[in-house]
C-alpha atoms as a PDB file:
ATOM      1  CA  UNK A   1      41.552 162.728 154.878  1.00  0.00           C
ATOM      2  CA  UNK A   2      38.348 164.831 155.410  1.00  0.00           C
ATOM      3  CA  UNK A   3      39.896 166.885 151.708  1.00  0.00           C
ATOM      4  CA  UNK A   4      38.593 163.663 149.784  1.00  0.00           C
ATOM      5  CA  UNK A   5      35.593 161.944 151.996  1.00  0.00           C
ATOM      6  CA  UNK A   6      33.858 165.385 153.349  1.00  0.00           C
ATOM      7  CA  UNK A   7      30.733 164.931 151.845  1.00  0.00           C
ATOM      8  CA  UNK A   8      28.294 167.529 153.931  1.00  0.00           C
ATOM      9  CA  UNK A   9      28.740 170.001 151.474  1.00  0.00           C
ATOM     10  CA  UNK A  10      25.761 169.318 148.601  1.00  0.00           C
ATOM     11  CA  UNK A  11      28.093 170.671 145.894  1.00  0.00           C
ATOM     12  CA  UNK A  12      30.601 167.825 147.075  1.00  0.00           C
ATOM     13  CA  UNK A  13      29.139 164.164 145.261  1.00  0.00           C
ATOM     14  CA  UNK A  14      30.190 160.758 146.233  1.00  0.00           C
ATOM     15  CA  UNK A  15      33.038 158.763 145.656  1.00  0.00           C
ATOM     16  CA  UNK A  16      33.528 155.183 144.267  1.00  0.00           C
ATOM     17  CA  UNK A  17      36.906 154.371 146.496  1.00  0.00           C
ATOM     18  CA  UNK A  18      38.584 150.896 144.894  1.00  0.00           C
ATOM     19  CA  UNK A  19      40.690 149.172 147.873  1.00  0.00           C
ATOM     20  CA  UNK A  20      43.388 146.092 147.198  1.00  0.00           C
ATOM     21  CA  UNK A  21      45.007 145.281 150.835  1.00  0.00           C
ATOM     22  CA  UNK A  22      47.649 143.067 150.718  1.00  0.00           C
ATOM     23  CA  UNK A  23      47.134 139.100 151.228  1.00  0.00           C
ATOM     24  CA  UNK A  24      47.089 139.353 155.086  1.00  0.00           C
ATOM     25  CA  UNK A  25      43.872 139.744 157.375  1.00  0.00           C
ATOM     26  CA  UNK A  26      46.402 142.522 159.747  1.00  0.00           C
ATOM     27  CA  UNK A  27      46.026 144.725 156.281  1.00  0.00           C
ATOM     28  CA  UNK A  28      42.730 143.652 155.224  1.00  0.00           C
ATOM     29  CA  UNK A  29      41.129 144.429 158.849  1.00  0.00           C
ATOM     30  CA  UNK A  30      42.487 148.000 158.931  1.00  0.00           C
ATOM     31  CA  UNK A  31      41.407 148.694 155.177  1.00  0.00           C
ATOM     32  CA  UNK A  32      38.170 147.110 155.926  1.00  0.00           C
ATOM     33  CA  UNK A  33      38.139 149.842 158.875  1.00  0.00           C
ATOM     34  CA  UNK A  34      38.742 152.876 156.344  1.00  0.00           C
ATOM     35  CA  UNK A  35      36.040 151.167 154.514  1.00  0.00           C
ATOM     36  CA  UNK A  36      33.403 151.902 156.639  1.00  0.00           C
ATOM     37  CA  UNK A  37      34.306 155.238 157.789  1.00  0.00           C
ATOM     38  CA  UNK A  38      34.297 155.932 153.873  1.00  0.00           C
ATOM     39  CA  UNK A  39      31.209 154.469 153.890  1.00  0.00           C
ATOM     40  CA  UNK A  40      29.595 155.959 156.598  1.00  0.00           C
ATOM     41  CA  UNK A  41      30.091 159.401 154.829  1.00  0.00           C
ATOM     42  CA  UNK A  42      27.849 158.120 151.843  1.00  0.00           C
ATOM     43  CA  UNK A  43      30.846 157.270 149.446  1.00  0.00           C
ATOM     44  CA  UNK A  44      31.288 153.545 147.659  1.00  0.00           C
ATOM     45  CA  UNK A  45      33.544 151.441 148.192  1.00  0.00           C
ATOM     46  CA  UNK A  46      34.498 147.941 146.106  1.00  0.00           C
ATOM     47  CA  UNK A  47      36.470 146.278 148.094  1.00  0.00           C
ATOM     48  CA  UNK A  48      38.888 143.665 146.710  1.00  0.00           C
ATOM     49  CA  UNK A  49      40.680 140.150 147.627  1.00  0.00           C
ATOM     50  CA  UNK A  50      40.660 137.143 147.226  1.00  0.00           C
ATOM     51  CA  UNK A  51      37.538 134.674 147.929  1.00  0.00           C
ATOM     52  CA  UNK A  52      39.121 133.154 150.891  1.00  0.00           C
ATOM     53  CA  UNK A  53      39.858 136.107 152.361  1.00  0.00           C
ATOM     54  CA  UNK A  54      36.421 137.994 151.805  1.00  0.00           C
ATOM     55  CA  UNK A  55      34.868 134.818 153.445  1.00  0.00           C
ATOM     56  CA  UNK A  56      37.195 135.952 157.039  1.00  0.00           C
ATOM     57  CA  UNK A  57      36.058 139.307 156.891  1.00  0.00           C
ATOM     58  CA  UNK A  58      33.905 140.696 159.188  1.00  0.00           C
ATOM     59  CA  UNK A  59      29.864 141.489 158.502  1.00  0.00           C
ATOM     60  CA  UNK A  60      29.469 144.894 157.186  1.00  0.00           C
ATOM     61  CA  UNK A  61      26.804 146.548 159.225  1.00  0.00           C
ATOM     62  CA  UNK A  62      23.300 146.653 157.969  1.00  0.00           C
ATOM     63  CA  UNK A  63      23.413 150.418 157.551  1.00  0.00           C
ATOM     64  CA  UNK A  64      26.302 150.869 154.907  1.00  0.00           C
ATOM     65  CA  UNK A  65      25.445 147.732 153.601  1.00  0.00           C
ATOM     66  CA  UNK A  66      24.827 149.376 150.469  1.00  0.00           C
ATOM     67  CA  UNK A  67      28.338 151.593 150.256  1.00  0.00           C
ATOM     68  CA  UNK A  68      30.346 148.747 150.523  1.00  0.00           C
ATOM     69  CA  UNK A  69      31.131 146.099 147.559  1.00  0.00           C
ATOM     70  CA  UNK A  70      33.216 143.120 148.644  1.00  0.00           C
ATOM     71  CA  UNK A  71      34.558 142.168 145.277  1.00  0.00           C
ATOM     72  CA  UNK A  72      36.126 138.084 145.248  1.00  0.00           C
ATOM     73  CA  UNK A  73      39.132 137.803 143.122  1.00  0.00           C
ATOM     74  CA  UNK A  74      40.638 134.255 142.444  1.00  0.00           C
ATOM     75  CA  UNK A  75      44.444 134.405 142.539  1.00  0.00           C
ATOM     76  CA  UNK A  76      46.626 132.406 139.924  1.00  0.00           C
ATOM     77  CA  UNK A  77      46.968 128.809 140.376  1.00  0.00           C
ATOM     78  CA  UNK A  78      50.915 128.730 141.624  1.00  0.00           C
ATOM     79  CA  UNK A  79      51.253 125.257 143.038  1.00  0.00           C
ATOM     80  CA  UNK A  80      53.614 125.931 145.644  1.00  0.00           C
ATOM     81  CA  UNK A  81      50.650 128.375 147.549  1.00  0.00           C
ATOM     82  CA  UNK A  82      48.840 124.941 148.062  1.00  0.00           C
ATOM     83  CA  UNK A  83      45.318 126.822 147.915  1.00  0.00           C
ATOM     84  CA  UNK A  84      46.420 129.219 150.289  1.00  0.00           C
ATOM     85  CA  UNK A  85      45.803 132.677 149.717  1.00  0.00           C
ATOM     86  CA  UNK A  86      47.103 134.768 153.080  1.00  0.00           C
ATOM     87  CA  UNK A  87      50.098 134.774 155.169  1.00  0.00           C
ATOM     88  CA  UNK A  88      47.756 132.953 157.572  1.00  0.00           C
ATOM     89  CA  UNK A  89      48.097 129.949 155.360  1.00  0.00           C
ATOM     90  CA  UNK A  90      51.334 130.289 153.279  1.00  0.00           C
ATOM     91  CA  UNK A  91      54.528 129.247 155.150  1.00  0.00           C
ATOM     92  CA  UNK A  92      56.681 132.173 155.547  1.00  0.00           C
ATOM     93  CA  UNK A  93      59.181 130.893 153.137  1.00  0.00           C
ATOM     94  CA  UNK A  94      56.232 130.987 150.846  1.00  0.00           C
ATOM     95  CA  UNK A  95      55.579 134.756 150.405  1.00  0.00           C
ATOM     96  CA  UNK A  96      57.388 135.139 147.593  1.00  0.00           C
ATOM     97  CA  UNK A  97      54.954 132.863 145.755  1.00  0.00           C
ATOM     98  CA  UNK A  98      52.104 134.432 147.478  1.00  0.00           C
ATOM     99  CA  UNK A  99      53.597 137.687 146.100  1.00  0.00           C
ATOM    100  CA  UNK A 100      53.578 136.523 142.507  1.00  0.00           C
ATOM    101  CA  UNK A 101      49.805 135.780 142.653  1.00  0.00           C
ATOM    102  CA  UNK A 102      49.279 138.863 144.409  1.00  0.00           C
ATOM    103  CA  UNK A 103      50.858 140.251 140.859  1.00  0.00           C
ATOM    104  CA  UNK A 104      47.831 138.662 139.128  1.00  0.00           C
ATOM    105  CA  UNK A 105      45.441 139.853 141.364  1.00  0.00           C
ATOM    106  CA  UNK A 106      46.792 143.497 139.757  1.00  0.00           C
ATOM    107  CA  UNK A 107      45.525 142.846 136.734  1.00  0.00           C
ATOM    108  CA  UNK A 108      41.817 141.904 137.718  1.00  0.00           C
ATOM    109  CA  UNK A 109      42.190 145.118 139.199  1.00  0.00           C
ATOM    110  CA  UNK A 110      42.896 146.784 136.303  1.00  0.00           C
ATOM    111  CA  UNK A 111      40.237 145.423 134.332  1.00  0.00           C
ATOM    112  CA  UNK A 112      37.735 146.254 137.084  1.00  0.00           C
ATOM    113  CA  UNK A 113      39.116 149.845 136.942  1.00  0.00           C
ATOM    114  CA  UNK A 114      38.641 150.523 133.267  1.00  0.00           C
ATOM    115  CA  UNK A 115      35.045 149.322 133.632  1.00  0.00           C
ATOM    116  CA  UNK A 116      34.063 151.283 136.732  1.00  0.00           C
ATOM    117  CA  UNK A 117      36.475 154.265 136.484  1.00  0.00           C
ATOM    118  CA  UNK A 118      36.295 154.983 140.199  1.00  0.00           C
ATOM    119  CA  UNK A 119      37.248 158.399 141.918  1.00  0.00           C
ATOM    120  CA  UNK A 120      40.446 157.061 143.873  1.00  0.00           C
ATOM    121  CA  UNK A 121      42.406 153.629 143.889  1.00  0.00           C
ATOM    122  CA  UNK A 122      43.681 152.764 147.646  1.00  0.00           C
ATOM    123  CA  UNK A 123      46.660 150.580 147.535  1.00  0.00           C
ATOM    124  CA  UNK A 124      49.066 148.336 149.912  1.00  0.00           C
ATOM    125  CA  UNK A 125      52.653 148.541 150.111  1.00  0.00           C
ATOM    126  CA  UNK A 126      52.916 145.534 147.601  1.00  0.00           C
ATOM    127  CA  UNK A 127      50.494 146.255 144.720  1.00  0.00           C
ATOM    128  CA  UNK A 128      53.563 147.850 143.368  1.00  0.00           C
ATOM    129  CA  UNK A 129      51.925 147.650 139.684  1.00  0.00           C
ATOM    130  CA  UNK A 130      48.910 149.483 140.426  1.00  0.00           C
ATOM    131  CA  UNK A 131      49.674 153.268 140.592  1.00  0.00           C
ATOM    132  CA  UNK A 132      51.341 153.337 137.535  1.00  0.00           C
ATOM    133  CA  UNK A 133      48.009 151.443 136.289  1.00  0.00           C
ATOM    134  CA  UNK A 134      45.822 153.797 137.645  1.00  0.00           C
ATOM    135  CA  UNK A 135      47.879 156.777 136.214  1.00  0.00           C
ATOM    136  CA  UNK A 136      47.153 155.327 132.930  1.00  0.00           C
ATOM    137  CA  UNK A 137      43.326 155.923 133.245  1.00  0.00           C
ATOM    138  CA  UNK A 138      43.880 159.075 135.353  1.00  0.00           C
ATOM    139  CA  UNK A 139      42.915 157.327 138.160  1.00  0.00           C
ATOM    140  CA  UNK A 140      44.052 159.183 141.257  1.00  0.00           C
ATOM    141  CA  UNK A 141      45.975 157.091 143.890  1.00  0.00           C
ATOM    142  CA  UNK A 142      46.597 156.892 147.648  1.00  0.00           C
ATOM    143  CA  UNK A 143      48.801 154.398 149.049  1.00  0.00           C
ATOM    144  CA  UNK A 144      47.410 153.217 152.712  1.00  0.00           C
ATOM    145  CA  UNK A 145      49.876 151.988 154.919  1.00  0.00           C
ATOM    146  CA  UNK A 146      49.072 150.131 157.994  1.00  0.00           C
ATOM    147  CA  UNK A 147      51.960 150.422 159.428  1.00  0.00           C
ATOM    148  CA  UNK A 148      53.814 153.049 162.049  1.00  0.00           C
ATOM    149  CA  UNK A 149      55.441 156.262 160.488  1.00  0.00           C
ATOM    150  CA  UNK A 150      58.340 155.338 162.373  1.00  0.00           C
ATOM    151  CA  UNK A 151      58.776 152.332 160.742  1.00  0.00           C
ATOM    152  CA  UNK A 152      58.291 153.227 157.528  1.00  0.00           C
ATOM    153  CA  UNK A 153      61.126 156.354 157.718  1.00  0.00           C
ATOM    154  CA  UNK A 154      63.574 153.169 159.571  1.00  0.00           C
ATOM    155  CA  UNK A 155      63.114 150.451 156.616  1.00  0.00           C
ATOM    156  CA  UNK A 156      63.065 152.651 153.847  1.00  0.00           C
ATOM    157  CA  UNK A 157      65.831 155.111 154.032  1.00  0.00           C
ATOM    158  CA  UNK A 158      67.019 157.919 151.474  1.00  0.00           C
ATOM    159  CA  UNK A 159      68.760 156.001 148.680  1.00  0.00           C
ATOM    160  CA  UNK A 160      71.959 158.334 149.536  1.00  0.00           C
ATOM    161  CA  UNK A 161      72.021 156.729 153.245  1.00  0.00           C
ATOM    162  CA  UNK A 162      73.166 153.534 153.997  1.00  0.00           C
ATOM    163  CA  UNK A 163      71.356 150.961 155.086  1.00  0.00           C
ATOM    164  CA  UNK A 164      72.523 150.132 158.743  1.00  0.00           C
ATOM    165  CA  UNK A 165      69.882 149.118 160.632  1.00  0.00           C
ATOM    166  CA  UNK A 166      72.291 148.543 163.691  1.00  0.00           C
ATOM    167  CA  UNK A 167      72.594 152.210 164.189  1.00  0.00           C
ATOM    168  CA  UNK A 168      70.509 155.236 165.149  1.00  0.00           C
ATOM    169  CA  UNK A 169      68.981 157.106 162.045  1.00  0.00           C
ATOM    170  CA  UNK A 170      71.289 159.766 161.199  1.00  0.00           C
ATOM    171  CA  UNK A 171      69.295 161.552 158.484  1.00  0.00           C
ATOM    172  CA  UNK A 172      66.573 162.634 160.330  1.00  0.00           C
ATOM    173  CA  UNK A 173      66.116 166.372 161.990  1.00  0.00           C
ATOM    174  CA  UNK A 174      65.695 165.317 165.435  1.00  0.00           C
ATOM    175  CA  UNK A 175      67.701 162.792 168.090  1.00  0.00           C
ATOM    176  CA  UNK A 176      66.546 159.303 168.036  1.00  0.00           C
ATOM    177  CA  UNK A 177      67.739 156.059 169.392  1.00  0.00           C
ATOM    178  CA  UNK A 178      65.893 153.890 167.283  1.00  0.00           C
ATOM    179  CA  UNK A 179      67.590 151.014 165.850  1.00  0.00           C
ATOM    180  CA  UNK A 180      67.230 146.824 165.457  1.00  0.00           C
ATOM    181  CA  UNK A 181      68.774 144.399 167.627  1.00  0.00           C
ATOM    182  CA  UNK A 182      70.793 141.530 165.651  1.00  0.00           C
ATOM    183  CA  UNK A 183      68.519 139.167 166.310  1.00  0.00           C
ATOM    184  CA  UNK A 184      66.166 141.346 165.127  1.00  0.00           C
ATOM    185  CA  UNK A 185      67.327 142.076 162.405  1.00  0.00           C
ATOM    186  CA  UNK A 186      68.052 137.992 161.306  1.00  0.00           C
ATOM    187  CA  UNK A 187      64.076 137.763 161.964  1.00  0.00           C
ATOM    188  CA  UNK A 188      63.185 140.413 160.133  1.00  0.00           C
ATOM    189  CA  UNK A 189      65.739 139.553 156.814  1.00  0.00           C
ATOM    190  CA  UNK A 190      64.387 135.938 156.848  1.00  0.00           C
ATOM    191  CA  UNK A 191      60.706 136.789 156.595  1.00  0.00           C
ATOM    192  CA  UNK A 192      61.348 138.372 153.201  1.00  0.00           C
ATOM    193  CA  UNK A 193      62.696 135.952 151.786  1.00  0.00           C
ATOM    194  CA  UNK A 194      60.750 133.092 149.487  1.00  0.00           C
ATOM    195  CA  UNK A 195      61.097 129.315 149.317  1.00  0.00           C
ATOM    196  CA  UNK A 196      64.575 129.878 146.452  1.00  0.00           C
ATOM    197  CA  UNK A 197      66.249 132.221 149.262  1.00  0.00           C
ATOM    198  CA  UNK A 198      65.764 135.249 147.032  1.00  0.00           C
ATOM    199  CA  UNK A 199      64.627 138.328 148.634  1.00  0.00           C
ATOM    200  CA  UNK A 200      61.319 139.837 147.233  1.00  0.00           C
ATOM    201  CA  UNK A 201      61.858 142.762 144.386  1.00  0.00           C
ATOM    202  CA  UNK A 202      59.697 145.854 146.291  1.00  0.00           C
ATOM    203  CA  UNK A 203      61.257 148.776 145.456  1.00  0.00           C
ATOM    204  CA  UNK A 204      59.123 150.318 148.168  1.00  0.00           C
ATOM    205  CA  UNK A 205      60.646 153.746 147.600  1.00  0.00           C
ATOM    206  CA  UNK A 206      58.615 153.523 144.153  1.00  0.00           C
ATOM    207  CA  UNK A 207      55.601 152.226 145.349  1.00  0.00           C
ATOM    208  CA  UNK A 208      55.275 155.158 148.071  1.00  0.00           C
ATOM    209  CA  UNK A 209      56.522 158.175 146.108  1.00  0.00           C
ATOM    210  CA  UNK A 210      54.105 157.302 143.288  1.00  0.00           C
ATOM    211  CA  UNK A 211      51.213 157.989 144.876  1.00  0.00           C
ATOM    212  CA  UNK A 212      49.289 161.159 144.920  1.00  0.00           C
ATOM    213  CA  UNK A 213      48.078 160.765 148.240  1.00  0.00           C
ATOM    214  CA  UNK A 214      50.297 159.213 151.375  1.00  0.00           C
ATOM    215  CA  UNK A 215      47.554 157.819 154.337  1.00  0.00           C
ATOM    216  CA  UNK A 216      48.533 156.581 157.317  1.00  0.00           C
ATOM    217  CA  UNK A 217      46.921 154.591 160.016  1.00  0.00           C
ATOM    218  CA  UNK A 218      48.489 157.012 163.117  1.00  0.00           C
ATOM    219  CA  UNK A 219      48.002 160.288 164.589  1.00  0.00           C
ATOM    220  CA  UNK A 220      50.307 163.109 164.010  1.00  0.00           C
ATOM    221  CA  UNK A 221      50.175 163.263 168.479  1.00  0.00           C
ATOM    222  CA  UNK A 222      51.726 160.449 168.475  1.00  0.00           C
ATOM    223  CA  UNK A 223      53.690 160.697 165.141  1.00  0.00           C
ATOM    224  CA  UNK A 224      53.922 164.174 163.970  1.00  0.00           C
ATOM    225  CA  UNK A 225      57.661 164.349 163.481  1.00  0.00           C
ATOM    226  CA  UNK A 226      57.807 160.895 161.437  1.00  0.00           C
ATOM    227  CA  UNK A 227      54.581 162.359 159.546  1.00  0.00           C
ATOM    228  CA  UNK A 228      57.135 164.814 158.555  1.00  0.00           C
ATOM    229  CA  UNK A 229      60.052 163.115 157.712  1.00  0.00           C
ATOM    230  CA  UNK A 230      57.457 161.018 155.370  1.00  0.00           C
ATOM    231  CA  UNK A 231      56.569 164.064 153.559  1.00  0.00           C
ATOM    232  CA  UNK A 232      60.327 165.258 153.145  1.00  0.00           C
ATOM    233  CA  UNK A 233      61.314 161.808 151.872  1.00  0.00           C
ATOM    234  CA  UNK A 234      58.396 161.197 148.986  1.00  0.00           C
ATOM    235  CA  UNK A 235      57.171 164.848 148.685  1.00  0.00           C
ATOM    236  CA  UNK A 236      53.356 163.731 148.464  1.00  0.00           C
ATOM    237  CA  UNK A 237      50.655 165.042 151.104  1.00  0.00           C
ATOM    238  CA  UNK A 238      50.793 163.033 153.778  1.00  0.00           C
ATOM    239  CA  UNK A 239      47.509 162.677 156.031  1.00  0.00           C
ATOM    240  CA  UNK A 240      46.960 159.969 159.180  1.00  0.00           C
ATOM    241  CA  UNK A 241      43.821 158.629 159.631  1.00  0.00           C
ATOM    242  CA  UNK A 242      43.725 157.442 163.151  1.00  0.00           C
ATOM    243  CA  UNK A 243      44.455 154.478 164.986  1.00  0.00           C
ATOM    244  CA  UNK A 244      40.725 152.617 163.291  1.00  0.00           C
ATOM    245  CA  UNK A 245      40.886 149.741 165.955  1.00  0.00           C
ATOM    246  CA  UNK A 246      39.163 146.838 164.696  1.00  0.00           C
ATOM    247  CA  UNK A 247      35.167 147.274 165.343  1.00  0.00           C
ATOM    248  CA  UNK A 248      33.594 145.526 168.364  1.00  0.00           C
ATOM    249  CA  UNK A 249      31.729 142.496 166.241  1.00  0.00           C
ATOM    250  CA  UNK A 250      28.581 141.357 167.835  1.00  0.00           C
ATOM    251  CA  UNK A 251      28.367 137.543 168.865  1.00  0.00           C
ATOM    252  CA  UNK A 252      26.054 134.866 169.308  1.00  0.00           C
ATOM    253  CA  UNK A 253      26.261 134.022 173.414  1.00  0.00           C
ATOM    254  CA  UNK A 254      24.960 130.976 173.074  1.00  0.00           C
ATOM    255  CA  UNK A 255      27.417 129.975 170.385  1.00  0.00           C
ATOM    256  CA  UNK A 256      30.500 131.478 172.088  1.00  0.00           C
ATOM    257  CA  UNK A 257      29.405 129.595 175.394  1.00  0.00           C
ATOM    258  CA  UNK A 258      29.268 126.190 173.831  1.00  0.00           C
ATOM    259  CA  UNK A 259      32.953 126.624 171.778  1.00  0.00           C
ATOM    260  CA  UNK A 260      34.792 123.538 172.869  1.00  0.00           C
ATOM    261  CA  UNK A 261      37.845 125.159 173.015  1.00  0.00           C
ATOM    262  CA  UNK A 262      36.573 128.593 174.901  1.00  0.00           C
ATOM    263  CA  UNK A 263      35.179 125.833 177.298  1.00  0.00           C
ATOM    264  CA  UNK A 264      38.413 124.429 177.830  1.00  0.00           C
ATOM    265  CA  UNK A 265      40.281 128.107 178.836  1.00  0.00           C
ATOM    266  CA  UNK A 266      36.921 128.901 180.610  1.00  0.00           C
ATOM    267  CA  UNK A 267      37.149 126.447 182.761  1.00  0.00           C
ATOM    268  CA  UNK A 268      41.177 126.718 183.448  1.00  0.00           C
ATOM    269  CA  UNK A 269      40.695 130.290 184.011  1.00  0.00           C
ATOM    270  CA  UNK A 270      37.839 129.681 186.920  1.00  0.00           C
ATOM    271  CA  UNK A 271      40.432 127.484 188.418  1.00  0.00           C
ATOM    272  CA  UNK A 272      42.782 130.272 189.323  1.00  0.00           C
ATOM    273  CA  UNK A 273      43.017 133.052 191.262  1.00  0.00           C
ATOM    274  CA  UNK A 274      41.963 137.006 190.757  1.00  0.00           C
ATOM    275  CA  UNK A 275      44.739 138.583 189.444  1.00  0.00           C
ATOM    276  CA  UNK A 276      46.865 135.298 189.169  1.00  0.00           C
ATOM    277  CA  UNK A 277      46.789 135.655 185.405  1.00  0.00           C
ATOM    278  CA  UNK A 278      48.314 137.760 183.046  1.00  0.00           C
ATOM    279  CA  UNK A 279      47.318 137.361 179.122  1.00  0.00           C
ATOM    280  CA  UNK A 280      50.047 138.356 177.054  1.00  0.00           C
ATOM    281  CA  UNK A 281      49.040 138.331 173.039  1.00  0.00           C
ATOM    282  CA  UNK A 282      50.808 138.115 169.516  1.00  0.00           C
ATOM    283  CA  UNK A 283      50.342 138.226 165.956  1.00  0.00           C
ATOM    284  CA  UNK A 284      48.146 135.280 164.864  1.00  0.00           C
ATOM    285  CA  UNK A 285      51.334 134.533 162.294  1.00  0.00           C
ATOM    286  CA  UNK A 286      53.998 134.670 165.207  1.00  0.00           C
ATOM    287  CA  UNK A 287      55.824 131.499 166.119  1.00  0.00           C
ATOM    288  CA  UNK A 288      57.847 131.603 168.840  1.00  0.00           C
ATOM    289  CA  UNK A 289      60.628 129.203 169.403  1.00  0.00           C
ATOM    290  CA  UNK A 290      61.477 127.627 172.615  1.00  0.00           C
ATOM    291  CA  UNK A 291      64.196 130.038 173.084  1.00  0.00           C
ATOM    292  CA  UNK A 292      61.551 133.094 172.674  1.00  0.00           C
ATOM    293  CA  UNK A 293      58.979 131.263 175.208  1.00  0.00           C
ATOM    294  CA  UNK A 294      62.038 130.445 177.967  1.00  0.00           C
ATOM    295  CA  UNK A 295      62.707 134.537 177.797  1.00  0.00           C
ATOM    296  CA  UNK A 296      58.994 135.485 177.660  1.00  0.00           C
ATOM    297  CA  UNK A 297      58.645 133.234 180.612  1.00  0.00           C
ATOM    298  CA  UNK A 298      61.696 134.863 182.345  1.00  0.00           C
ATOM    299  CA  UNK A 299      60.717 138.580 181.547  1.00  0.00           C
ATOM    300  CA  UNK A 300      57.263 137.980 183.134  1.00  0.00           C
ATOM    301  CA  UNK A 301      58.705 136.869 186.150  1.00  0.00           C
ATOM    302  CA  UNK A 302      61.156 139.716 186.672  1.00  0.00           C
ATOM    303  CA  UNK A 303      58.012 141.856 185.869  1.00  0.00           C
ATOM    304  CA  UNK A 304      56.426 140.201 189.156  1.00  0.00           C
ATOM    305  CA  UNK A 305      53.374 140.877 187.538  1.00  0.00           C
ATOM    306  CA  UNK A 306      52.260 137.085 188.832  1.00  0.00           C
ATOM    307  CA  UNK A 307      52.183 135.726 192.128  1.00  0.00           C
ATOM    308  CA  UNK A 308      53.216 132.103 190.632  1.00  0.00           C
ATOM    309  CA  UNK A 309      55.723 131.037 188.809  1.00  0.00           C
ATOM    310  CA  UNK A 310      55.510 130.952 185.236  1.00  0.00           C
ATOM    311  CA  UNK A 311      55.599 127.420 183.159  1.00  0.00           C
ATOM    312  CA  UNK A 312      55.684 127.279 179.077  1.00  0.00           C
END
């Protein structure tokens, strides 16, 4: 990434960066990340979502302060959304609507690019619209992905391959045994689909090979050979930007110690034992069923990890 945000060269002037994560705080956090490295490096950034969403975000810090333009965007009233405006708040059988005012939010974009005419557009995997948008005004565009390389090569396959996600890839240069359980698979089929039962239109081969600029929030030591197979696949530069774990956010003690309900696990966790408890964490938008907590529950025993049994 340094070829576009390298700024200690005086001949080299700042950027004006527009962002549009997708409706989902696990995008908006990492973009937000990118943000302030961008920032940090004396470029501009407007940053764009919805006003619900801005309101979550995190406080920029008072130094780039300045660099960094959080831009609210109301989405189109769609009645089924309910005022919702992330997968945090939009049933999963939802996202299709949340999708279709995610569409809208395009063409604010749009508008807010022919006014500014910024250096670079940085887009999600769903603001399928927007490069060929931005290509319109000569806009160059990079398409961020949050994502792992490997899972990007897995779900979106050459369109001569067939989609099998039971098996081992077959198409790539190098062994692998990577491949979906059926259950997996059932979870994963279900959580693209919206409230009709139709599956959402993302022809996510399109949205990634019409960028002019691939980033990717790895490391090529970790993910050099998918890095690879991303470049083979789409033929566009592809360049990982790092892990960008979510900043350390500073917090108000005295606040934090009077939460009721960190005061309730406070005071269950001084009841135990050192080393009596292990935290195990999800996604804030998993739900596990009874089924999934029995097996969690049963895995963490086998794992004698804990010297008690384990109750959910």
């Amino acid at each position: 990434m340094d070829s576009i945000v390298h700024n200690e060269n005086e001949n080299c002037k700042p950027l004006h960066v527009v962002m549009l994560p997708w409706l989902a705080m696990g995008h908006i956090y990492p973009y937000f990340e990118l943000a302030k490295i961008l920032a940090q490096k004396g470029h501009t950034v407007t940053f764009i979502s919805s006003p619900k969403n801005i309101d979550q975000m995190p406080k920029i810090p008072t130094a780039i302060q300045p660099f960094i333009n959080l831009v609210k965007s109301p989405l189109p009233h769609i009645e089924q959304l309910q005022g919702g405006e992330s997968t945090m708040t939009v049933p999963s059988n939802m996202i299709g609507y949340l999708k279709l005012a995610y569409d809208g939010l395009q063409d604010d974009v749009a508008v807010i690019l022919k006014t500014s005419k910024p250096d670079w557009v940085f887009y999600d995997f769903a603001a399928d619209r927007l490069p060929l948008i931005a290509k319109s005004l000569n806009i160059p565009c990079a398409h961020y992905n949050i994502v792992p390389a490997w899972n990007i090569c897995f779900f979106n396959r050459p369109k001569d391959h067939e989609v099998d996600m039971y098996s081992p890839l077959n198409w790539v240069p190098y062994q692998t045994t990577l491949h979906l359980k059926p259950y997996e698979i059932m979870r994963t089929m279900s959580s693209i689909e919206n409230h009709s039962g139709r599956r959402l239109a993302l022809d996510l081969n399109k949205v990634y090979s019409s960028c002019d600029l691939f980033l990717i929030r790895t490391s090529r030591e970790l993910e050099g050979e998918w890095l690879n197979c991303i470049f083979d696949q789409y033929k566009v530069p592809v360049v990982p930007v790092g892990l960008l774990p979510p900043s350390m956010q500073i917090r108000d003690d005295e606040e934090e110690e009077n939460n009721p309900d960190w005061v309730k696990i406070k005071a269950w966790l001084d009841s135990k034992e050192s080393s009596s408890v292990v935290y195990i964490g999800f996604g804030s938008e998993l739900k596990l069923s009874q089924q999934d907590l029995t097996e969690l529950a049963h895995g963490t025993e086998l794992s004698h990890l804990l010297k008690y049994s384990t109750t959910f």
